[in-house]
Structure formats: structure tokens, C-alpha cells
N, C-alpha and C. Protein backbone atom coordinates (compact mmCIF):
# COMPACT_ATOMS: atom_id res chain seq x y z
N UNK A 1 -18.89 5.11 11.49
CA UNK A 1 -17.81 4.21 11.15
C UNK A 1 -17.59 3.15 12.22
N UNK A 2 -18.76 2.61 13.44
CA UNK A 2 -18.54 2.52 13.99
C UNK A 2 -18.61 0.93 13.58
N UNK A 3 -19.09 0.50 12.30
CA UNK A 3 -19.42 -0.56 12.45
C UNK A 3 -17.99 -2.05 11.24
N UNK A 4 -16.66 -1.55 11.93
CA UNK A 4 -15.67 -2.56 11.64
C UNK A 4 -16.05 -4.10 11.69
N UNK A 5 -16.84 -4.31 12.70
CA UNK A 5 -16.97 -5.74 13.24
C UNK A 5 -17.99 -6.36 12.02
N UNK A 6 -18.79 -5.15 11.65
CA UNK A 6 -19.94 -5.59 10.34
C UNK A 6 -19.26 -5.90 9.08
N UNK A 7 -18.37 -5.18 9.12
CA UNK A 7 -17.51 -5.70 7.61
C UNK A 7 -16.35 -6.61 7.39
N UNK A 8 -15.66 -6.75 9.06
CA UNK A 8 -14.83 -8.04 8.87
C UNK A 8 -14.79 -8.27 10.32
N UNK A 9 -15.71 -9.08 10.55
CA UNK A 9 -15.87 -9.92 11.40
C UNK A 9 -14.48 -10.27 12.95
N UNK A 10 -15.07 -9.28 13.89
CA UNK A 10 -13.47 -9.71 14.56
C UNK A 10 -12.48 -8.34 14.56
N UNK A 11 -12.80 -7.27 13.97
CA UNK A 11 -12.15 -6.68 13.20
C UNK A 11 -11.21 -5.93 14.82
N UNK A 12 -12.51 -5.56 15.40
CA UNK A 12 -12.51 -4.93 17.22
C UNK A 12 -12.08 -5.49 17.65
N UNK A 13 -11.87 -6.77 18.00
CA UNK A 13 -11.04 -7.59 18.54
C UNK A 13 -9.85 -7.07 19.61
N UNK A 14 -9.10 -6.77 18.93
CA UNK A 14 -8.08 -5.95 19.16
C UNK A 14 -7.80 -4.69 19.36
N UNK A 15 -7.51 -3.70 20.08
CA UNK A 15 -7.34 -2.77 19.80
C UNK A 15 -6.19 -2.16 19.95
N UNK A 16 -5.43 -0.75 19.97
CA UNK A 16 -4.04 -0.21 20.00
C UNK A 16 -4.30 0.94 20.25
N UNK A 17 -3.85 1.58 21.70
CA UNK A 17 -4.32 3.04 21.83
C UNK A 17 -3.81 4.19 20.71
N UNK A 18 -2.44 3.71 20.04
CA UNK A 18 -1.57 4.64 19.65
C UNK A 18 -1.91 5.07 17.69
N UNK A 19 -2.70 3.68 17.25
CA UNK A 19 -3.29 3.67 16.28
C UNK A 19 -4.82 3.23 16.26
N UNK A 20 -5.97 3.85 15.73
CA UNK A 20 -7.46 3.31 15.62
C UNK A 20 -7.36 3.44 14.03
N UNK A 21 -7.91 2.76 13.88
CA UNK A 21 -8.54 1.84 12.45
C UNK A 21 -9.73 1.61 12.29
N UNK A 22 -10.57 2.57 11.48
CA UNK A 22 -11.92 2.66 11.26
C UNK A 22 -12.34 2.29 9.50
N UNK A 23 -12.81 1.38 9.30
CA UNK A 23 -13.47 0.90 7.97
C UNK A 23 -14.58 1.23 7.35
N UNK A 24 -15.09 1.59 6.11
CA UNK A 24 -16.15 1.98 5.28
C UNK A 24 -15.66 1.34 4.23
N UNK A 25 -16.70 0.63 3.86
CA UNK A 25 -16.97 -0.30 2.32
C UNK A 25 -17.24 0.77 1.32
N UNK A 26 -16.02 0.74 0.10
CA UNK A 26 -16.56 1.54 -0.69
C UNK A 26 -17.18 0.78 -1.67
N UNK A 27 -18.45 1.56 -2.23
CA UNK A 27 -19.63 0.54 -2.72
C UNK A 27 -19.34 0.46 -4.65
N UNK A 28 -18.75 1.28 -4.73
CA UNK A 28 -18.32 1.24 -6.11
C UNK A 28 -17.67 0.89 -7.09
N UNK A 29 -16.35 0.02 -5.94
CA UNK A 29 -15.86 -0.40 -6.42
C UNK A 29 -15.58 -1.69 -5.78
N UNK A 30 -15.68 -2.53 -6.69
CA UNK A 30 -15.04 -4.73 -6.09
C UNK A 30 -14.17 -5.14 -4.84
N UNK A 31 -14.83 -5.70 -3.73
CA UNK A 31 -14.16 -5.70 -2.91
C UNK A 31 -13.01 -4.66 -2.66
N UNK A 32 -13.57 -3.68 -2.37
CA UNK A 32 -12.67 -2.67 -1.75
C UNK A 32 -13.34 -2.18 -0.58
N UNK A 33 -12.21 -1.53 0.35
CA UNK A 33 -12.68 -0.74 1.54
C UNK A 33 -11.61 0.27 1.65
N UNK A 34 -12.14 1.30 2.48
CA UNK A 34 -11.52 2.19 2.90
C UNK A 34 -11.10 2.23 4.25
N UNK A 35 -10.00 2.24 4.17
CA UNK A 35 -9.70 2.41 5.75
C UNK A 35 -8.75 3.83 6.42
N UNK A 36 -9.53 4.31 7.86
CA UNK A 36 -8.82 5.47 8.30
C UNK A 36 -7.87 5.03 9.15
N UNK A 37 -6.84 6.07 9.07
CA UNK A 37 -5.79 5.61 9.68
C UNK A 37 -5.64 6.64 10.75
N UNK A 38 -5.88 6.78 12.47
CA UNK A 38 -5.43 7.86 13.44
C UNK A 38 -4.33 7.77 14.40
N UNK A 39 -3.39 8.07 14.12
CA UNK A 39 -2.65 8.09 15.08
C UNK A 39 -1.32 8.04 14.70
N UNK A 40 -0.50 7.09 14.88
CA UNK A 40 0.73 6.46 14.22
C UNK A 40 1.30 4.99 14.05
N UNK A 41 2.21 4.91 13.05
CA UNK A 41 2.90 3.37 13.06
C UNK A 41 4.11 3.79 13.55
N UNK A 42 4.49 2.39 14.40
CA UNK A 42 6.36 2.64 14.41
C UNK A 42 6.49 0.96 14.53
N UNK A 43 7.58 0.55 14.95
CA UNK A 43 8.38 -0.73 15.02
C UNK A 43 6.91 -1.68 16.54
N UNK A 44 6.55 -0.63 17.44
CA UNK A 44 5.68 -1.43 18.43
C UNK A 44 4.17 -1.47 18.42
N UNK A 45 4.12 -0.64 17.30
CA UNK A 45 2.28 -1.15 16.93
C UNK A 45 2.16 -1.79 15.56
N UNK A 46 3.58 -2.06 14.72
CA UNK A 46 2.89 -2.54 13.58
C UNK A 46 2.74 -3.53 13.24
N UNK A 47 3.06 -4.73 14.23
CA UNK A 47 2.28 -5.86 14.21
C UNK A 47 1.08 -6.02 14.55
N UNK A 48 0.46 -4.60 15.44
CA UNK A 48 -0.91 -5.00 15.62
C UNK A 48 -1.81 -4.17 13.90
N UNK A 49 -1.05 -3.53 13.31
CA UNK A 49 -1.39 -3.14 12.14
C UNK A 49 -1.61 -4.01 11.07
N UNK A 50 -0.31 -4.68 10.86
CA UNK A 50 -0.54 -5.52 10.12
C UNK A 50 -1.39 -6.47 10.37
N UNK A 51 -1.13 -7.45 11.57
CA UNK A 51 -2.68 -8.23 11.87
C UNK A 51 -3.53 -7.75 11.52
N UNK A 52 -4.53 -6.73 12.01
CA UNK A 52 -5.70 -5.62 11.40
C UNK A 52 -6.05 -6.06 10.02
N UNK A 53 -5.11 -4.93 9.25
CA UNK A 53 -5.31 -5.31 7.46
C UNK A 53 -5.27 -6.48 7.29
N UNK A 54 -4.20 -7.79 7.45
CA UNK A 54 -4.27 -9.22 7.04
C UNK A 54 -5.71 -9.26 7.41
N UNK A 55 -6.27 -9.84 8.46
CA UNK A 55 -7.70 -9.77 8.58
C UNK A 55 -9.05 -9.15 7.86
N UNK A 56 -8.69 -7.72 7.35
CA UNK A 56 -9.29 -7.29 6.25
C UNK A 56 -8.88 -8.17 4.84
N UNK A 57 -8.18 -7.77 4.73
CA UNK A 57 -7.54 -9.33 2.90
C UNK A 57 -8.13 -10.56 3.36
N UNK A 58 -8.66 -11.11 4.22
CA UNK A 58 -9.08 -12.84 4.75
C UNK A 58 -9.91 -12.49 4.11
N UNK A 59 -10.93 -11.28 4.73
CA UNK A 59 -12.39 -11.56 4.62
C UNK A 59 -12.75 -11.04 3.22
N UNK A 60 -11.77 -10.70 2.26
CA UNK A 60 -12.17 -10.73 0.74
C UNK A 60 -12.07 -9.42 0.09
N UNK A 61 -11.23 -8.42 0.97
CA UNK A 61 -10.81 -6.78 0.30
C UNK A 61 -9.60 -7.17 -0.23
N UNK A 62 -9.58 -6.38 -1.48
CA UNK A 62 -7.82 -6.58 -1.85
C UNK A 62 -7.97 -5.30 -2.97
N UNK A 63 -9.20 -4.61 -2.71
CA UNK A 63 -9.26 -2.96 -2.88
C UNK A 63 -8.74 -1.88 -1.77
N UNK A 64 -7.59 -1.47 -1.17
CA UNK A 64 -7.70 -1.10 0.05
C UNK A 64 -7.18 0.24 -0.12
N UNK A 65 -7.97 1.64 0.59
CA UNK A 65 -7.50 2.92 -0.09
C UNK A 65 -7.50 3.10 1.72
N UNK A 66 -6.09 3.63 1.95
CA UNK A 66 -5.84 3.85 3.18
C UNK A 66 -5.76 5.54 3.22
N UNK A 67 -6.71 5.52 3.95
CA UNK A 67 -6.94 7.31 4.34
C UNK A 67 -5.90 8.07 5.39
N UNK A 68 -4.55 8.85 5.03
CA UNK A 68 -3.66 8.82 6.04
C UNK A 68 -4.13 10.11 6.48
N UNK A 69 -4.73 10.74 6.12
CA UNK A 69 -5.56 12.47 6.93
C UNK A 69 -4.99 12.63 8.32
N UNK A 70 -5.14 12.07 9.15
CA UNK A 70 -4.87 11.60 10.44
C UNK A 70 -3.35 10.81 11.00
N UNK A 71 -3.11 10.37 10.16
CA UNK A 71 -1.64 9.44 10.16
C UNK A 71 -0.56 10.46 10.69
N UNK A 72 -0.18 10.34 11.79
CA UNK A 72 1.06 11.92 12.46
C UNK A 72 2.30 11.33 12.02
N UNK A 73 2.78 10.00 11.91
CA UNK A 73 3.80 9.25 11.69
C UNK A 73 3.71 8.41 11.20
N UNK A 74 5.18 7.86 10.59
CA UNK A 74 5.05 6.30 9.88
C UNK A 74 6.49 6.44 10.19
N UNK A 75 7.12 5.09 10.86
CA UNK A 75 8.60 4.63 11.07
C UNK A 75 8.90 3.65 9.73
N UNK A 76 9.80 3.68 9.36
CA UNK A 76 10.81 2.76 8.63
C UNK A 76 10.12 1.45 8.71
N UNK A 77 9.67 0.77 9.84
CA UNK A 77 9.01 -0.52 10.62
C UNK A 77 7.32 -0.67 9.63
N UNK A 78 6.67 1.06 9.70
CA UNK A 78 5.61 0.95 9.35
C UNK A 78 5.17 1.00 7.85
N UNK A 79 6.25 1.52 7.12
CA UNK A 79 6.39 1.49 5.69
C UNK A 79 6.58 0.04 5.13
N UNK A 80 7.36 -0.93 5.73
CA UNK A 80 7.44 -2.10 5.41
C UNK A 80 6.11 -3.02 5.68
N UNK A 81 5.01 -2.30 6.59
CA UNK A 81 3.99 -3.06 7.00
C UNK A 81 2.89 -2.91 5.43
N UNK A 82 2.82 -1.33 4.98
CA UNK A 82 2.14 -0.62 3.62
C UNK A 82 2.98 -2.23 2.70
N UNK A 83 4.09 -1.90 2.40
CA UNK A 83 4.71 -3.06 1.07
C UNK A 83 4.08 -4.23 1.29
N UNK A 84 4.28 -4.86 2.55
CA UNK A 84 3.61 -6.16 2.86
C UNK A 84 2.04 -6.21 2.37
N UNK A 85 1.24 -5.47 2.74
CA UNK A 85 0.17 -5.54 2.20
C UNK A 85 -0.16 -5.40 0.73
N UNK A 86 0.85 -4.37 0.17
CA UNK A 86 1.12 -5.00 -1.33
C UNK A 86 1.62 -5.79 -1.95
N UNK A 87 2.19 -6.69 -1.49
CA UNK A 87 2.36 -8.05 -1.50
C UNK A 87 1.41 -9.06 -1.16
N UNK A 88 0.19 -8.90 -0.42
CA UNK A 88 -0.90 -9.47 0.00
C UNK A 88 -1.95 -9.06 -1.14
N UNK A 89 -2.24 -8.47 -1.46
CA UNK A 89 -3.51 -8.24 -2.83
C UNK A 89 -2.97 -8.21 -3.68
N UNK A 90 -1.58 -7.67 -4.44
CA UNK A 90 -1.37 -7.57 -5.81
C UNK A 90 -1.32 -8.94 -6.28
N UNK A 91 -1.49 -10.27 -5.72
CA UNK A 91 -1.45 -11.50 -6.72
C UNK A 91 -2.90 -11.90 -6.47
N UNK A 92 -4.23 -11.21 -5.61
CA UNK A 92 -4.98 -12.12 -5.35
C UNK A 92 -5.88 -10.35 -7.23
N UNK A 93 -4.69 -9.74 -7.58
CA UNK A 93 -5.49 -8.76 -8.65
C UNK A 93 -6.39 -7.21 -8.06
N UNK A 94 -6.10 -7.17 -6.59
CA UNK A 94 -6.06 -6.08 -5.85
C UNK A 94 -4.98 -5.01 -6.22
N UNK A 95 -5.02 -3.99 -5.37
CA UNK A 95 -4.21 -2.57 -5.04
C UNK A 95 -4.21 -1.49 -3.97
N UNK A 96 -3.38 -1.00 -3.91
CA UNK A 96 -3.49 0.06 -2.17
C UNK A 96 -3.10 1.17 -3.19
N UNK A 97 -4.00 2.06 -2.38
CA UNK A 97 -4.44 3.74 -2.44
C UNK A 97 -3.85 4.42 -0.99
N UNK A 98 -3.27 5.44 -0.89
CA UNK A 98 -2.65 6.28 0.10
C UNK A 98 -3.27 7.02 -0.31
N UNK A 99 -3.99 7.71 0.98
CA UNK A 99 -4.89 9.15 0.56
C UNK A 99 -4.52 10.04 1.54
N UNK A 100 -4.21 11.56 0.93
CA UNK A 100 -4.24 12.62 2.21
C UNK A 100 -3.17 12.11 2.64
N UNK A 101 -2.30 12.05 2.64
CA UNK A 101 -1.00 11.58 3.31
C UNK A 101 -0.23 13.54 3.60
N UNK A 102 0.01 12.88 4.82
CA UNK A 102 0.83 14.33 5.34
C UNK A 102 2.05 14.79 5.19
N UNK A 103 2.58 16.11 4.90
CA UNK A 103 4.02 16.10 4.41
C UNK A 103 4.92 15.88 5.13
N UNK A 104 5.05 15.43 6.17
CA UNK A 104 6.52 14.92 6.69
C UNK A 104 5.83 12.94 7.22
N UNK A 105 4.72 12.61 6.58
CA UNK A 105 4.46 11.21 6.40
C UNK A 105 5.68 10.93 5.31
N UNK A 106 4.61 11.84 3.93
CA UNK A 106 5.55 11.95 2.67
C UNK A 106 6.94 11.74 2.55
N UNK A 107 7.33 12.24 3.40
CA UNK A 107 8.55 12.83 3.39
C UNK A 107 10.00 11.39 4.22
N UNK A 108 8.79 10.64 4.70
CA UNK A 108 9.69 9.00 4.97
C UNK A 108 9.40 8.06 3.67
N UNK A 109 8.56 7.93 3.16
CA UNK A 109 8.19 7.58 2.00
C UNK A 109 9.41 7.67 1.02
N UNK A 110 9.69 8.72 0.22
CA UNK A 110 10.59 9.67 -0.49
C UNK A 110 12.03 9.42 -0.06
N UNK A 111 12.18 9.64 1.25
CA UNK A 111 13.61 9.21 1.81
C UNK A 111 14.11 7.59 1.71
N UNK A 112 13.03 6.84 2.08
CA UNK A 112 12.88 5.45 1.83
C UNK A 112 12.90 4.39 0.66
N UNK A 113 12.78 5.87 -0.44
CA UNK A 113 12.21 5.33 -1.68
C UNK A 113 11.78 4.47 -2.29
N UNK A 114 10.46 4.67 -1.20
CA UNK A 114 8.95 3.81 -1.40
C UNK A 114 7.91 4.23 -2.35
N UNK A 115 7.96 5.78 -2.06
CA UNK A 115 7.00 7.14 -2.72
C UNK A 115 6.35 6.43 -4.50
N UNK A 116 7.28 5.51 -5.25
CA UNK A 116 7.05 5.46 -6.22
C UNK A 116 6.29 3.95 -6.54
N UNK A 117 5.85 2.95 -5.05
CA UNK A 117 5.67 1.75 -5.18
C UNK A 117 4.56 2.05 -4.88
N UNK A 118 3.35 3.12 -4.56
CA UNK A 118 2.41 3.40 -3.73
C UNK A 118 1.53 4.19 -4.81
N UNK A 119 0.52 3.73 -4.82
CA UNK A 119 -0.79 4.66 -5.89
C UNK A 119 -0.80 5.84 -4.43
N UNK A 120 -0.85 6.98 -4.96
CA UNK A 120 -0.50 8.38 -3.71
C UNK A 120 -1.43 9.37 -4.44
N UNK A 121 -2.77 9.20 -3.83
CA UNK A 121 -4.10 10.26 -4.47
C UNK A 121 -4.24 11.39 -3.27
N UNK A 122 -4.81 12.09 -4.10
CA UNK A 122 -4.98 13.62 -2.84
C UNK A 122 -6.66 13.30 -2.39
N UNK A 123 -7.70 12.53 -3.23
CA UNK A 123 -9.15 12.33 -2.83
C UNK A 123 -9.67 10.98 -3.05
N UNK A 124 -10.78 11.00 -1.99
CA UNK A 124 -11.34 9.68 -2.07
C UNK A 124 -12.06 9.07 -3.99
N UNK A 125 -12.45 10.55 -4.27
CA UNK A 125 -13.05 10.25 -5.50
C UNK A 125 -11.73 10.07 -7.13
N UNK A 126 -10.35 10.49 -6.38
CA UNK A 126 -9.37 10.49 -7.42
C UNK A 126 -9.03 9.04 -7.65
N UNK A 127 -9.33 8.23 -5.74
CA UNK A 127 -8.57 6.86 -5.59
C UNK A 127 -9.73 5.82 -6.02
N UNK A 128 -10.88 6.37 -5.97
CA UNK A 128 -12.10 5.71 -7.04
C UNK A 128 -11.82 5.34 -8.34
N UNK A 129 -11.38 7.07 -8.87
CA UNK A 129 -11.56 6.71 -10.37
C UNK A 129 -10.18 6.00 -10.63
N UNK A 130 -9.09 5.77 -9.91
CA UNK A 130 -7.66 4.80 -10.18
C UNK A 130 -8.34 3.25 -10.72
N UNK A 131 -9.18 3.27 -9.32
CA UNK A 131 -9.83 1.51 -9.16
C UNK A 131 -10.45 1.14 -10.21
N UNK A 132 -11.18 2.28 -10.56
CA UNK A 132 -12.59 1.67 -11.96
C UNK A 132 -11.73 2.13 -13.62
N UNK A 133 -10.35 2.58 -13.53
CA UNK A 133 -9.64 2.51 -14.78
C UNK A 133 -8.76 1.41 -14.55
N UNK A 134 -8.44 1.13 -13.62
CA UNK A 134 -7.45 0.03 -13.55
C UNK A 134 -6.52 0.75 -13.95
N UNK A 135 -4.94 -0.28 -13.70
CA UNK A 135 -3.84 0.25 -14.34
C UNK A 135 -3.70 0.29 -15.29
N UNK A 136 -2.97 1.13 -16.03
CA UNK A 136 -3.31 1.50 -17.48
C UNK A 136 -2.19 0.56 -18.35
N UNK A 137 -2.92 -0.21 -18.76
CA UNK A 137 -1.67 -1.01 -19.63
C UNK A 137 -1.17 -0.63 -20.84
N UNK A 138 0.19 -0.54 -21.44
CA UNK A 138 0.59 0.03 -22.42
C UNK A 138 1.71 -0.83 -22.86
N UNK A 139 2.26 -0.82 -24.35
CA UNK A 139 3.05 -1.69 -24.42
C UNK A 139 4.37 -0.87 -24.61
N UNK A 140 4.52 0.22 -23.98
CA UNK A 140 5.28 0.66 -24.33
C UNK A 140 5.87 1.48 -23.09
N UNK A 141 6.04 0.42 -21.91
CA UNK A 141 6.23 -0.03 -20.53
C UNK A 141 7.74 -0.06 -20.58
N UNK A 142 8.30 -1.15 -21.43
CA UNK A 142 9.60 -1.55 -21.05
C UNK A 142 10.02 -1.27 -22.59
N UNK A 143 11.67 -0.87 -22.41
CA UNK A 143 12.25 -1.50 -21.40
C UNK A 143 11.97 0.10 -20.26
N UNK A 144 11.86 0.02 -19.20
CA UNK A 144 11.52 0.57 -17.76
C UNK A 144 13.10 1.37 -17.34
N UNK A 145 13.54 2.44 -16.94
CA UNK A 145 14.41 2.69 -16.19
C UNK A 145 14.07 3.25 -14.68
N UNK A 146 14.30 2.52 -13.62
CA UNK A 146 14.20 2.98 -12.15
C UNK A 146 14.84 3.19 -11.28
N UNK A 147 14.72 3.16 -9.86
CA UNK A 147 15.54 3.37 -9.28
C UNK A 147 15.15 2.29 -7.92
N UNK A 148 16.48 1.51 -7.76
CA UNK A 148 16.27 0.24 -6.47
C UNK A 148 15.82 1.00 -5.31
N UNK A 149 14.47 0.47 -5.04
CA UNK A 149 13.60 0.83 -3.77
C UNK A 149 14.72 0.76 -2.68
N UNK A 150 15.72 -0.08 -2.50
CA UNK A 150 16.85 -0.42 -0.88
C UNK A 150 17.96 0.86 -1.39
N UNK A 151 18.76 0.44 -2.47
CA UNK A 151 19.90 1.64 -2.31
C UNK A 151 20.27 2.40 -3.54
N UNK A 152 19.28 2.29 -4.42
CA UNK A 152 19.02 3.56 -5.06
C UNK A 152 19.82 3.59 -6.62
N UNK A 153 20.11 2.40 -7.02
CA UNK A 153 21.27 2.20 -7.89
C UNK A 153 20.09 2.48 -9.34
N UNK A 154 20.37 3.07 -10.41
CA UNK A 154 19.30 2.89 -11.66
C UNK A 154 19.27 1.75 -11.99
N UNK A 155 18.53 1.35 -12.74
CA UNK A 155 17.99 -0.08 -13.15
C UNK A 155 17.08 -0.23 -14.47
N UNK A 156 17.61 -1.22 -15.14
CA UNK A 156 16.41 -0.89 -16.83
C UNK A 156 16.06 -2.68 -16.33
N UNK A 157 14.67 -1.90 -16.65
CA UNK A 157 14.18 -3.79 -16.91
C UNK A 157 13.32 -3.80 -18.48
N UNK A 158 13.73 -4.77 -19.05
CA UNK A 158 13.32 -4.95 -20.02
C UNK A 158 12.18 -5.78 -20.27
N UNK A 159 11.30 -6.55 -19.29
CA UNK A 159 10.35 -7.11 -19.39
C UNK A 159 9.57 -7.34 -17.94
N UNK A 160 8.25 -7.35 -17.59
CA UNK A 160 8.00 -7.71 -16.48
C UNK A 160 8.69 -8.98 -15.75
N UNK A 161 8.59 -9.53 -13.82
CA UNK A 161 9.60 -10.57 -13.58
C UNK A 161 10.02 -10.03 -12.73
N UNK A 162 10.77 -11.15 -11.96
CA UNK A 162 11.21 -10.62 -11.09
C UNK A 162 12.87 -11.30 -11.57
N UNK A 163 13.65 -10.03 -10.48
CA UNK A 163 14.90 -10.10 -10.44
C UNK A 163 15.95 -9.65 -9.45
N UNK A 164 17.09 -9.22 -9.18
CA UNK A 164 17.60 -9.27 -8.28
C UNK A 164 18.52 -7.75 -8.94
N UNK A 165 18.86 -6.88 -7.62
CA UNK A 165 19.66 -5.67 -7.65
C UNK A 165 20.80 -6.11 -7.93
N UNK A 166 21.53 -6.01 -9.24
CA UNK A 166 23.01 -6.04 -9.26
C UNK A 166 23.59 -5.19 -8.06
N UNK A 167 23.05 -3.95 -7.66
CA UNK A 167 24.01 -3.24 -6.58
C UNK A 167 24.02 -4.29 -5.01
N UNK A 168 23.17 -4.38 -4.56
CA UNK A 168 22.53 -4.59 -3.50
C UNK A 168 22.32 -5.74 -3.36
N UNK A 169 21.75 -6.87 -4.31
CA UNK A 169 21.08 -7.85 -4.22
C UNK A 169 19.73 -8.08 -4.10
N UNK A 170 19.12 -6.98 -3.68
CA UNK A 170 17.68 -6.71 -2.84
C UNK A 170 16.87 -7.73 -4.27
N UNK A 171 15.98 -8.76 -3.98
CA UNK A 171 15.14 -9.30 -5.51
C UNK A 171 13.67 -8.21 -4.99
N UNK A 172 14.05 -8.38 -6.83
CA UNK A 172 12.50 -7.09 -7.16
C UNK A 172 12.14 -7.47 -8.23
N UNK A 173 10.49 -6.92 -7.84
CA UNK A 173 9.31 -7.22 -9.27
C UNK A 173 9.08 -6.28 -9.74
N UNK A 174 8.89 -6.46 -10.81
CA UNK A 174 8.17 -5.73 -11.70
C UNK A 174 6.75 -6.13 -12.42
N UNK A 175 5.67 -5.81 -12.43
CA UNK A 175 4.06 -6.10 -13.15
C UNK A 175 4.38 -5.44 -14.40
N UNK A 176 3.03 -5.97 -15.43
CA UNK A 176 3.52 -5.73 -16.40
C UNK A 176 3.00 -4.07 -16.56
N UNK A 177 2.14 -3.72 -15.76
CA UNK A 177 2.15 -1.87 -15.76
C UNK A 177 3.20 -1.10 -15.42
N UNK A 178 4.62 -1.65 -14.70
CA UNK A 178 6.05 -1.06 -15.08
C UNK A 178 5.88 -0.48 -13.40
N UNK A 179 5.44 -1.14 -12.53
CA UNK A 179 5.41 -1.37 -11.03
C UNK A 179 6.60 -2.16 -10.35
N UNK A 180 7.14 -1.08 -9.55
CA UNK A 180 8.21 -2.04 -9.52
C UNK A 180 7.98 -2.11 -7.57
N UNK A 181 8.28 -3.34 -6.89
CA UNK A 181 7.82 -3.61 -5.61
C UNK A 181 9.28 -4.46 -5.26
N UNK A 182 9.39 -5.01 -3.88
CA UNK A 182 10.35 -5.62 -3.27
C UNK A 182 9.41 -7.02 -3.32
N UNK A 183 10.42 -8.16 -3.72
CA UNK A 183 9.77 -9.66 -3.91
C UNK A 183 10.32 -10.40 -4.88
């Protein structure tokens, strides 16, 4: 895995003792890669995180199945870095995969109530077969009842769009697979 710099150029550049970031092209599926995640995110490495991935999305992934096997932590700081990047591929027709994620990773996710904005596979070959079905479109999506990712209020949306939390204000999207994200 040693070879990051072969698949996005620069990639080494940088490094962060507290998080390493190791890349493998998965070959099966369209611009996608896999990336491992060792160590942890919090509020003082996840700008060097996010730089990282942005740099992966330049060079033309917007398949990205993040392997958390290894991941000991994720802060509040580092969960917002995961959304951001789904906000970075879902308009270029990309998606993010969480794999192996650990139970008290999980368990900020869930509290955060992020857990439900995140494709969350247990194997590399489960977060394969997500990619090569695509999301499953159905018309019988909306109208949608959820729950606001910021403070938790229910919510019916009746058509994909974006819109704004009557509780909160927080504006949120919805795709037309009944995905609902902050934006």
C-alpha cells in the first residue's frame, strides 16, 4: 500500500503522526479507491484529513470506501470532515462507504445523528456490491419521514430539494434516493 503517491500524485506530501492514510484503487469499480484509515480524527488533524481526501476527489475518485478497521476515534470536528466529503462527490455522481467501523467510532456517529447520512458496510466486497447496484431508485421514496441530522426534530419531505429545519433552521438535502445530508 505503499504506493499513495502512484495514485494521486502528492498524496505523501504531507504527513500526520496521529493519522496515516494508505490508498488502493479498487479496480471494479469507476473511479473509486479505498482508503485506510489508522489512527484518529479530532478538531487538530482534520484539516490535514480533509486536505488528504480533497486531493484524492482532484485527481478523479468520487468512489471513496473508507476502511475505519483501524480508526480508534472520530471527534465531532472529524465527522463533519466524512459530510464534507459528501458534499464533494455526491454532485460530481460519486459516494462514501464506511467500512469496519468500530463500536464506540459508531457510537459518535449515532449520537451525532450522522449514522443515517453514511452508506455503513461491514466488507470490502458488501461496499463493492453498493457501488455496482447503485442507489436503488424507487418511486416510492417520498413523501420521506426523518429525523434533522443537528437537533433531531421529525421531518416529512415530500419531494427531493433542498430545504431548511423548521426546528433549527439547519438547510438540508434530500437526493432523489430519500438521502438526506446537511446543504
Amino acid at each position: 500500500m505503499g504506493n499513495n503517491n502512484n495514485l494521486v500524485p502528492g498524496f505523501n506530501d504531507e504527513k500526520d503522526d496521529s493519522l496515516k492514510i494508505n490508498l488502493e484503487k479498487v479496480n471494479d469499480i469507476e473511479n473509486c479507491v479505498s482508503i485506510y484509515l489508522n489512527g484518529y480524527i479530532d478538531t487538530y488533524n482534520s484539516s490535514f484529513f480533509q486536505k488528504r481526501i480533497q486531493k484524492v476527489v482532484e485527481t478523479g475518485f468520487t468512489n471513496l470506501i473508507f476502511n475505519c478497521a483501524s480508526l480508534n476515534y472520530v471527534s465531532s470536528t472529524g465527522i463533519g470532515s466524512f459530510t464534507a466529503f459528501l458534499k464533494m462527490v455526491k454532485p460530481k455522481g460519486g459516494d462514501i462507504v464506511l467500512l469496519e467501523i468500530q463500536p464506540k467510532v459508531y457510537e459518535v456517529f449515532q449520537l451525532l445523528g450522522f449514522s443515517q447520512f453514511f452508506n455503513i458496510k461491514e466488507s470490502l466486497s458488501d461496499a463493492i456490491s453498493f457501488f455496482k447496484q447503485g442507489a436503488p431508485v424507487s418511486e416510492t421514496v417520498f413523501p420521506k419521514i426523518f429525523s434533522c441530522p443537528v437537533c433531531s426534530k421529525r421531518l416529512k419531505a415530500t419531494r427531493s430539494g433542498r430545504f431548511r429545519c423548521s426546528e433549527c433552521k439547519s438547510i438540508l438535502a434530500i437526493d432523489a434516493q430519500g438521502q438526506v445530508f446537511l446543504g
